[in-house]
Protein backbone atom coordinates (compact mmCIF):
# COMPACT_ATOMS: atom_id res chain seq x y z
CA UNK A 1 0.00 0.00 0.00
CA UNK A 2 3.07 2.64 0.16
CA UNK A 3 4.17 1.86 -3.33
CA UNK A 4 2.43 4.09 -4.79
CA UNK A 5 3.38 7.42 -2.73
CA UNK A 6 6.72 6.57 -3.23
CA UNK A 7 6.93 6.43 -6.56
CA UNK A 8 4.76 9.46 -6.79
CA UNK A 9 7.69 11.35 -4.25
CA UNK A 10 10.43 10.15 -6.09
CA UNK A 11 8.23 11.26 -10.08
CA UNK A 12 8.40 14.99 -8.16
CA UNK A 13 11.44 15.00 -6.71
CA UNK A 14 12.89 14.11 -10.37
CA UNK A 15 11.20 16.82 -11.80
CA UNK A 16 12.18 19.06 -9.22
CA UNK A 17 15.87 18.00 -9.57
CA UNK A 18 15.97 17.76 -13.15
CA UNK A 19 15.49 21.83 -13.02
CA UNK A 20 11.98 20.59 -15.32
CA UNK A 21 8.88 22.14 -14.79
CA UNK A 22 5.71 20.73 -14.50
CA UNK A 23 3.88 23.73 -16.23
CA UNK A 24 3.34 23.45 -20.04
CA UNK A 25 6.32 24.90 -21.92
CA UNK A 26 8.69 25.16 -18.99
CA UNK A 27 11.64 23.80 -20.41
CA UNK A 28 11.53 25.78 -23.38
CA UNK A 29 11.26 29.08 -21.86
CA UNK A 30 14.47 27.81 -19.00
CA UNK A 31 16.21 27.08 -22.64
CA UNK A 32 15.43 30.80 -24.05
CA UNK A 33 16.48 32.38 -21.02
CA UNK A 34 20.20 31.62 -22.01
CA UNK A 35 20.29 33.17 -25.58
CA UNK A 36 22.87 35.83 -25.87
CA UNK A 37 21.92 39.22 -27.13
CA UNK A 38 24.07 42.37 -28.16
CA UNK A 39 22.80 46.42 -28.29
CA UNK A 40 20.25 46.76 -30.91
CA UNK A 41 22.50 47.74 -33.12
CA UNK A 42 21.31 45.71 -36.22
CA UNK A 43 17.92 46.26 -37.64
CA UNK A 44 15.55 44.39 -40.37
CA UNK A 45 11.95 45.50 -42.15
CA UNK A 46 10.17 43.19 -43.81
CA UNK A 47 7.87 45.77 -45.26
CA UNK A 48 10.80 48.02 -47.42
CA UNK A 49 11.14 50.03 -44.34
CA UNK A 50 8.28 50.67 -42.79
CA UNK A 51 8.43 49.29 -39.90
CA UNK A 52 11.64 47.70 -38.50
CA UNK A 53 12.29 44.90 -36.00
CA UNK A 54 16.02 44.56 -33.61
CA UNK A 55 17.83 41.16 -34.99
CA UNK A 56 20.59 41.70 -31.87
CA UNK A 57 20.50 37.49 -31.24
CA UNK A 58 23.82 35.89 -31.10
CA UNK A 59 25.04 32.22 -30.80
CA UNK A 60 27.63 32.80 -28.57
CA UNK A 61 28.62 35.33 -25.62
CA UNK A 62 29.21 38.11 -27.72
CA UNK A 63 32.95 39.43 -28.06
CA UNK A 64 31.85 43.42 -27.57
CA UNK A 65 28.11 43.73 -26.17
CA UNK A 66 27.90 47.01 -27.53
CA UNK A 67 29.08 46.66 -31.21
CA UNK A 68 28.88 50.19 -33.53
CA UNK A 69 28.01 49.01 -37.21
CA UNK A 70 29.59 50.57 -39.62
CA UNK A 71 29.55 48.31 -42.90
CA UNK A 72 26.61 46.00 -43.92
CA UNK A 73 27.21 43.32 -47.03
CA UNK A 74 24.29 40.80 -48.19
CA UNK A 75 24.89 37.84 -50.36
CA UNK A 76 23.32 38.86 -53.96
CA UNK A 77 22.87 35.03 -54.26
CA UNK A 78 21.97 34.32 -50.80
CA UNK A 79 20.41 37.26 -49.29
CA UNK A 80 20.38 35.28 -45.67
CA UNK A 81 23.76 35.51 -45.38
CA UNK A 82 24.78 38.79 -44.41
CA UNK A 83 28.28 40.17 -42.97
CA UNK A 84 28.77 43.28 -40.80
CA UNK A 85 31.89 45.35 -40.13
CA UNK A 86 31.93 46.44 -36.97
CA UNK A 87 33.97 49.55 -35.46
CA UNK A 88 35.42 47.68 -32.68
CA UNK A 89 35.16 43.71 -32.57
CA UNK A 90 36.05 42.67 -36.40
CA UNK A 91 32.85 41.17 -38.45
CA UNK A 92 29.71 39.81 -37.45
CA UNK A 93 27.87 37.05 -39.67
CA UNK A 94 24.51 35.42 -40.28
CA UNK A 95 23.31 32.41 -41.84
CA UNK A 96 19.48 33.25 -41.09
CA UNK A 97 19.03 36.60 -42.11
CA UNK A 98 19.34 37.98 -39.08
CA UNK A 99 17.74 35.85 -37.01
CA UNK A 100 21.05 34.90 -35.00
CA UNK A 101 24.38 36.22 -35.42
CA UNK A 102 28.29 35.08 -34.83
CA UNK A 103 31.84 37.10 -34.89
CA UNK A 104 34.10 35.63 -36.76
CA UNK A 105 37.18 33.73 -34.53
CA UNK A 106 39.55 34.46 -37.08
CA UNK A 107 39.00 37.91 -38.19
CA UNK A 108 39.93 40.15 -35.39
CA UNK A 109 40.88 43.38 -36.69
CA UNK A 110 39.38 46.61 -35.91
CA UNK A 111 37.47 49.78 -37.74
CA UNK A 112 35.90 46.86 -40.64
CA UNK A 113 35.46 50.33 -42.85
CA UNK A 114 35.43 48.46 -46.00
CA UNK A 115 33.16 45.03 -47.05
CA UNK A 116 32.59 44.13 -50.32
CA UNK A 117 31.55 40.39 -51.79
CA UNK A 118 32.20 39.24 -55.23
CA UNK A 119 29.20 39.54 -57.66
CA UNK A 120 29.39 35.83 -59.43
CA UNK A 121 31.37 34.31 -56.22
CA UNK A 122 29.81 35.70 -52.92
CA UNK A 123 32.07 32.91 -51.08
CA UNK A 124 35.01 35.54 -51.80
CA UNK A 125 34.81 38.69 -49.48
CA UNK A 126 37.00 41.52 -49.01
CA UNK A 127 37.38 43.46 -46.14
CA UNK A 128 39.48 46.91 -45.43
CA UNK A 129 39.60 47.63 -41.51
CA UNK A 130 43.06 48.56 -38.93
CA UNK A 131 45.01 45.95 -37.56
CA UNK A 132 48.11 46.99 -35.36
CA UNK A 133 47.29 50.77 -36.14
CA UNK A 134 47.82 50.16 -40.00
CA UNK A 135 45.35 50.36 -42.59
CA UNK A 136 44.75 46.85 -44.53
CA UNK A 137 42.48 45.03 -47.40
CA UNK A 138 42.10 41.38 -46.60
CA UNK A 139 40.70 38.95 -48.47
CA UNK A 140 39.15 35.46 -48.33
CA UNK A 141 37.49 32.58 -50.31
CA UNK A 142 36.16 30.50 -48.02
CA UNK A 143 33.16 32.75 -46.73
CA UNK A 144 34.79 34.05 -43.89
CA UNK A 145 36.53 30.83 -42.73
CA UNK A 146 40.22 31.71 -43.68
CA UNK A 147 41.60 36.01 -44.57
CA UNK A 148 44.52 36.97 -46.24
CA UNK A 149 46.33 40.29 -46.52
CA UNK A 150 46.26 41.43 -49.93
CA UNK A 151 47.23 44.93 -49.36
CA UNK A 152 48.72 46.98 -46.68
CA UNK A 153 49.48 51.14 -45.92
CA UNK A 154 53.13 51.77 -45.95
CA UNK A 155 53.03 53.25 -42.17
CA UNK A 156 50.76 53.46 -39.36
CA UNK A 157 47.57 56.48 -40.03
CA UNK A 158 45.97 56.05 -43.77
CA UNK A 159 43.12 53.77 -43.22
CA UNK A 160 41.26 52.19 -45.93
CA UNK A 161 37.71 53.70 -45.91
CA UNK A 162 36.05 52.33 -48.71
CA UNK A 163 35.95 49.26 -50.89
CA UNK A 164 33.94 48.72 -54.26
CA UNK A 165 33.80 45.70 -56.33
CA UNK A 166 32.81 46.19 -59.82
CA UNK A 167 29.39 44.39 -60.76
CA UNK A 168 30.06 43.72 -64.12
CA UNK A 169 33.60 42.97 -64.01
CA UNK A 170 34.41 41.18 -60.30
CA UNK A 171 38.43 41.73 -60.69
CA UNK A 172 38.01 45.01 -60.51
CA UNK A 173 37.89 46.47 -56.57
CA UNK A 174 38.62 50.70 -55.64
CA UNK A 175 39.92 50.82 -52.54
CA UNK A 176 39.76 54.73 -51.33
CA UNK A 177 42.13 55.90 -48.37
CA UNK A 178 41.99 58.77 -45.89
CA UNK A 179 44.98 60.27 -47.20
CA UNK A 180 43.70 61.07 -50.04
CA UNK A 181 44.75 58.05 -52.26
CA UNK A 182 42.52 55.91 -54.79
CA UNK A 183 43.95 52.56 -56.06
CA UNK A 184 42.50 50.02 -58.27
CA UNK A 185 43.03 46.14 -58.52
CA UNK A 186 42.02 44.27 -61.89
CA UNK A 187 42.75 41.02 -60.43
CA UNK A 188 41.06 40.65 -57.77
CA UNK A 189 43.52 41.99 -55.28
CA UNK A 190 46.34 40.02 -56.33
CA UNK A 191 48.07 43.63 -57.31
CA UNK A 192 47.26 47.36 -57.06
CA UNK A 193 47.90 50.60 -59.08
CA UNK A 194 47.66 54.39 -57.85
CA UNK A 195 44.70 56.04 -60.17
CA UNK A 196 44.27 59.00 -58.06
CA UNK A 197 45.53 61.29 -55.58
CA UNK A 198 44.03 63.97 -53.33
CA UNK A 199 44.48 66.39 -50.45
CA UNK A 200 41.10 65.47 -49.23
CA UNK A 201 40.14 62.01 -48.32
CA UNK A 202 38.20 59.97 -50.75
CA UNK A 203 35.31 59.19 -48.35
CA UNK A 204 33.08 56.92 -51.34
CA UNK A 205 33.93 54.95 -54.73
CA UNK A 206 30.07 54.25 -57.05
CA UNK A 207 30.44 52.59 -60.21
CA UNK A 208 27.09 52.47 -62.35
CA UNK A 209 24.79 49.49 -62.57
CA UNK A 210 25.38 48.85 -66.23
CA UNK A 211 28.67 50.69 -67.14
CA UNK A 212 31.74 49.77 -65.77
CA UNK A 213 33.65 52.68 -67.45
CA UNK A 214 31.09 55.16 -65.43
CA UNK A 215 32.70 55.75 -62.38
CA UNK A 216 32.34 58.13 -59.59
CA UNK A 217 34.01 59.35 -56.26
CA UNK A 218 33.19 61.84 -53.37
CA UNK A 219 35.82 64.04 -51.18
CA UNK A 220 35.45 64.75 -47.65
CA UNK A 221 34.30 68.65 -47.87
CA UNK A 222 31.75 67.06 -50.97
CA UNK A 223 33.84 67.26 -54.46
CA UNK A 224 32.24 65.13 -57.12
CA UNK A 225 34.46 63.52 -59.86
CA UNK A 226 33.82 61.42 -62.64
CA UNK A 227 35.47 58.81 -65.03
CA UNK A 228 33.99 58.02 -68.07
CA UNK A 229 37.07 55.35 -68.58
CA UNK A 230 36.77 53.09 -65.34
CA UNK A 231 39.08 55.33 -63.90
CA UNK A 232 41.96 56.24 -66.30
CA UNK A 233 41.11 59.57 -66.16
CA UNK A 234 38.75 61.81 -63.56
CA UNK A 235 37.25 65.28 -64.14
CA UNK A 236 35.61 67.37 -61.40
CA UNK A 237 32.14 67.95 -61.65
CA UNK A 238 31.56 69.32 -58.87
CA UNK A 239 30.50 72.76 -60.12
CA UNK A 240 27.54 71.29 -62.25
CA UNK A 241 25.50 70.52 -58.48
CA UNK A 242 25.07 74.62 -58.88
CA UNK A 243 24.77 75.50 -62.84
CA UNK A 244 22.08 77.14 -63.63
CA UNK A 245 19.28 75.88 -66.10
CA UNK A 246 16.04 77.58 -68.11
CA UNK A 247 12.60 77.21 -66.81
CA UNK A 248 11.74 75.79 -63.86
CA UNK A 249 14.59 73.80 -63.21
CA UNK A 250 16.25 77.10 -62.93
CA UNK A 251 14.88 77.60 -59.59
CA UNK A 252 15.57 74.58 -58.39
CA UNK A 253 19.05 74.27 -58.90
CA UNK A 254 19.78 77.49 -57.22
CA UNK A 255 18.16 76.25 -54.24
CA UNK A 256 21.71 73.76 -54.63
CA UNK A 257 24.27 76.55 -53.77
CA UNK A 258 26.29 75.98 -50.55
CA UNK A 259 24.47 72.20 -49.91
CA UNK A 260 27.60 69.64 -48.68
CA UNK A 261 27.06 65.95 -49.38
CA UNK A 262 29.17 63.37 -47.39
CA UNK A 263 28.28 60.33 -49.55
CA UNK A 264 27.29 58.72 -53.22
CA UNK A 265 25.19 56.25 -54.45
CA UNK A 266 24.57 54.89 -57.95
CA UNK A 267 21.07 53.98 -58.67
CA UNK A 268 20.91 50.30 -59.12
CA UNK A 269 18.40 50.14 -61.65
CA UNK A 270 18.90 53.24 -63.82
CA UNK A 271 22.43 53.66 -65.64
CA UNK A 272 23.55 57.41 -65.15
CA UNK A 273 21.40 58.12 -62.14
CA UNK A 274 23.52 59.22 -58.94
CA UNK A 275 22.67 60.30 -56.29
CA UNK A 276 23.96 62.65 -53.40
CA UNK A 277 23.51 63.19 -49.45
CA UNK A 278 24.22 64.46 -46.48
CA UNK A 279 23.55 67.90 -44.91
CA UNK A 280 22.55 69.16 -48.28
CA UNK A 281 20.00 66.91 -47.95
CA UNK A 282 19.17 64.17 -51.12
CA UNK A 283 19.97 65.35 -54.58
CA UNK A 284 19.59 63.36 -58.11
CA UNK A 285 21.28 63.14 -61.58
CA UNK A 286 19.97 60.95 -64.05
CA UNK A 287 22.57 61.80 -66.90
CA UNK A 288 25.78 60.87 -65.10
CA UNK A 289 26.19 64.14 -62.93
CA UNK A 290 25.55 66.59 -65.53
CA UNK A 291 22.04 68.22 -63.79
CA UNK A 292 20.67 67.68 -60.49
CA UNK A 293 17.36 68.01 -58.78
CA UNK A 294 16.54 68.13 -55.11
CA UNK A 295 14.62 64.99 -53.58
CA UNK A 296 13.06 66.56 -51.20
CA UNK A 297 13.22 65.31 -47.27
CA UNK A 298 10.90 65.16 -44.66
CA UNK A 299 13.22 66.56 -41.72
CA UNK A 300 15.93 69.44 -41.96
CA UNK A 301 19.27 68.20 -43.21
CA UNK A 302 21.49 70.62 -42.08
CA UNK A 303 20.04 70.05 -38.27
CA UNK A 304 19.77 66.63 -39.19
CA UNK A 305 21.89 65.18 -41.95
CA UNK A 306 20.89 62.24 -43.95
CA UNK A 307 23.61 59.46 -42.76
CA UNK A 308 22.18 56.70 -44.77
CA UNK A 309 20.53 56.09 -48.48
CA UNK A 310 18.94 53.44 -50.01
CA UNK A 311 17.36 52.64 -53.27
CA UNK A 312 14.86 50.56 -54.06
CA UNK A 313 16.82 47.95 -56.68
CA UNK A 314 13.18 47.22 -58.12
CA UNK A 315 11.72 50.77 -58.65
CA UNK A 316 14.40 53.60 -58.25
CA UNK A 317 10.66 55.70 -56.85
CA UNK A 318 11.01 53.93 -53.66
CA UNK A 319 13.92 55.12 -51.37
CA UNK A 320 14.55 55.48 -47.49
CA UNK A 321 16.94 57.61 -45.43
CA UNK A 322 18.11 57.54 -42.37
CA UNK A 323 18.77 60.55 -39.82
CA UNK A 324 19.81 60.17 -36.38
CA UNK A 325 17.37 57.75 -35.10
CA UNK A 326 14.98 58.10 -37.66
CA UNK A 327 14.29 56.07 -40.91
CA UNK A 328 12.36 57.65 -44.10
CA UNK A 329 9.99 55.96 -46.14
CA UNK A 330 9.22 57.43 -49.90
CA UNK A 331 7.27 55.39 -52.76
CA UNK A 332 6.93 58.56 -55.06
CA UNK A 333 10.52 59.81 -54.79
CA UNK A 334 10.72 62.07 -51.88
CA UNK A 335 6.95 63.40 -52.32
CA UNK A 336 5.95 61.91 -49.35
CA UNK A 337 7.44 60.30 -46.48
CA UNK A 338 6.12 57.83 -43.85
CA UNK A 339 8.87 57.96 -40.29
CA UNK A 340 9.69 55.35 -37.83
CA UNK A 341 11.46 56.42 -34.96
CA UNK A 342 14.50 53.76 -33.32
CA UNK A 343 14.59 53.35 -29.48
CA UNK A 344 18.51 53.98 -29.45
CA UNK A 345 21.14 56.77 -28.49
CA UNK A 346 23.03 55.69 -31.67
CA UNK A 347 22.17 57.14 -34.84
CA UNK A 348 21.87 55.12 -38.01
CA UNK A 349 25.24 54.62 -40.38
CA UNK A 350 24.07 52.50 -42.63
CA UNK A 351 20.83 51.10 -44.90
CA UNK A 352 20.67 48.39 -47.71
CA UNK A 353 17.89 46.68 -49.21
CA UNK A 354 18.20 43.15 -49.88
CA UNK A 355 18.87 42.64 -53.75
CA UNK A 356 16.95 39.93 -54.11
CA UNK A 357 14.22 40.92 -52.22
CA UNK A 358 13.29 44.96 -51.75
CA UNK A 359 10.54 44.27 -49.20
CA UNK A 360 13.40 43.20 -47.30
CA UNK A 361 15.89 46.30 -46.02
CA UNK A 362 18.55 45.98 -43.03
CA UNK A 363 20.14 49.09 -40.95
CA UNK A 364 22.73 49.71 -38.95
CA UNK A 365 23.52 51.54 -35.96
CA UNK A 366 26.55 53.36 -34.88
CA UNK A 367 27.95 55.73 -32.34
């Protein structure tokens, strides 16, 4: 007759010991408890930006809780895989877009200014960032698994702040330094020539999306120059942002004077459209920098600056901006705007819109 309380004591004290509990879902939630998280640093929208949801999940303690994002590349073939340079803590990578996230063991370097994947081989990804206080372009073919140094600055200082891999030919790659130098690989990094020099650093290479020979680059201080001949040769059009034209155009582009841009974008539909920003706001070309037009924004740029652009890669109508903590929503070209404000102190560096997928769009954060 005391079988059966026994065995019912010792069912209980299992359960009890087992750190299982009797209510429905119990050990799930015990097994949820332990995910790792970072700063909501990383954003995604599934609805081309307007709304947005934190992806700040990680596999593993992270190495800096904290991370500032300042690079964001997604897999044209596999849009779940996307990398993130990171200003202190090397690169970040996921597998699920977004869903969970890893830093790379072997990539430790710092200031990851620079990502860039190959167009036809997305396994091969280059990277610019500091390691030992000297600027650097890695490279690897492996996805991440294994980096080699492919180029390095001759002393500690010039840092490599941009990289851009040519779409229609992949062995080209501009590499842009804070010194002021441009150089230019066309073998995929194996060797490197000097195409340009500047006092001012070249913040921003964009080549367009269906002419290779079309290239473009931005100074710090917001001089625009162009190549017709993939970068043989530049000229500085900087001084067309303010010509003057008839009609009502006219008007507009004096509304141009004095503007400063801090980045450049090449529409990825349209060949010759470019595009500017910064605290001059959003302004368009679309014949190759020769006339602009404002796109007009919801906020102030010069109290707020637009920090990040993106275009929609299936209808160059629908774009989004970033300033501060706020991200921009326009179907009609800057007409009209819907907002979405980010619970953060950071502002936002960075937005892209998956290529394969423009419902899809992922942002960064940074201090």
């Amino acid at each position: 007759m005391n079988k059966i309380p026994f065995l019912l004591l010792a069912t209980i004290a299992a359960l009890v010991f087992s750190g299982c509990s009797l209510a429905p879902g119990g050990v799930q939630k015990a097994q949820e408890e332990k995910a790792y998280t970072f700063s909501k640093v990383i954003w995604k929208s599934a609805d081309g930006g307007k709304t947005w949801e934190a992806k700040n999940k990680i596999n593993k303690k992270p190495r800096v809780a904290d991370p500032d994002i300042l690079i964001l590349a997604i897999n044209p073939q596999n849009s779940n895989q996307i990398y993130a340079g990171l200003k202190s803590g090397g690169i970040m990578k996921t597998e699920n877009g977004g869903e969970s996230w890893e830093f790379s063991e072997i990539f430790t370097s710092e200031k990851v200014y620079g990502l860039a994947l190959d167009p036809v081989e997305p396994r091969i990804i280059y990277a610019s960032a500091v390691y030992q206080g000297r600027g650097k372009i890695f490279k690897s073919e492996d996805a991440g698994a294994t980096w080699q140094e492919i180029y390095t600055s001759a002393a500690d200082g010039p840092l490599i702040i941009s990289l851009t891999v040519d779409n229609q030919n992949r062995n080209a790659i501009y590499a842009t330094a804070s010194d002021g130098a441009m150089i230019k690989s066309f073998d995929g990094g194996q060797t490197w020539k000097n195409i340009f020099e500047s006092k001012s650093p070249i913040l921003k290479v964009a080549i367009d999306s269906d002419d290779s020979n079309l290239a473009y680059f931005i100074l710090q201080g917001g001089g625009i120059w162009r190549s017709r001949n993939a970068g043989e040769s530049f000229e500085d059009i900087t001084g067309n942002i303010s010509k003057k034209e008839e009609g009502e155009s006219a008007r507009e582009n004096k509304s141009l004077n004095g503007r400063s841009f801090d980045f450049i974008k090449a529409d990825p539909k349209n060949s010759g459209w470019l595009y500017l920003a910064g605290s001059g706001g959003i302004i368009r070309s679309r014949d190759a920098g020769d006339n602009w037009e404002v796109v007009p924004a919801l906020n102030n740029p010069q109290s707020f600056p637009v920090k990040a652009l993106a275009i929609n890669p299936a209808n160059s109508n629908g774009m989004l901006y970033g300033a501060s903590q706020a991200a921009y929503k326009s179907e009609d070209s800057g007409e009209s705007w819907s907002t979405f404000q980010f619970d953060t102190k950071k502002k936002i560096r960075i937005m892209e819109f998956d290529p394969s997928n423009p419902s899809v769009v992922y942002l960064g954060l940074s201090e």
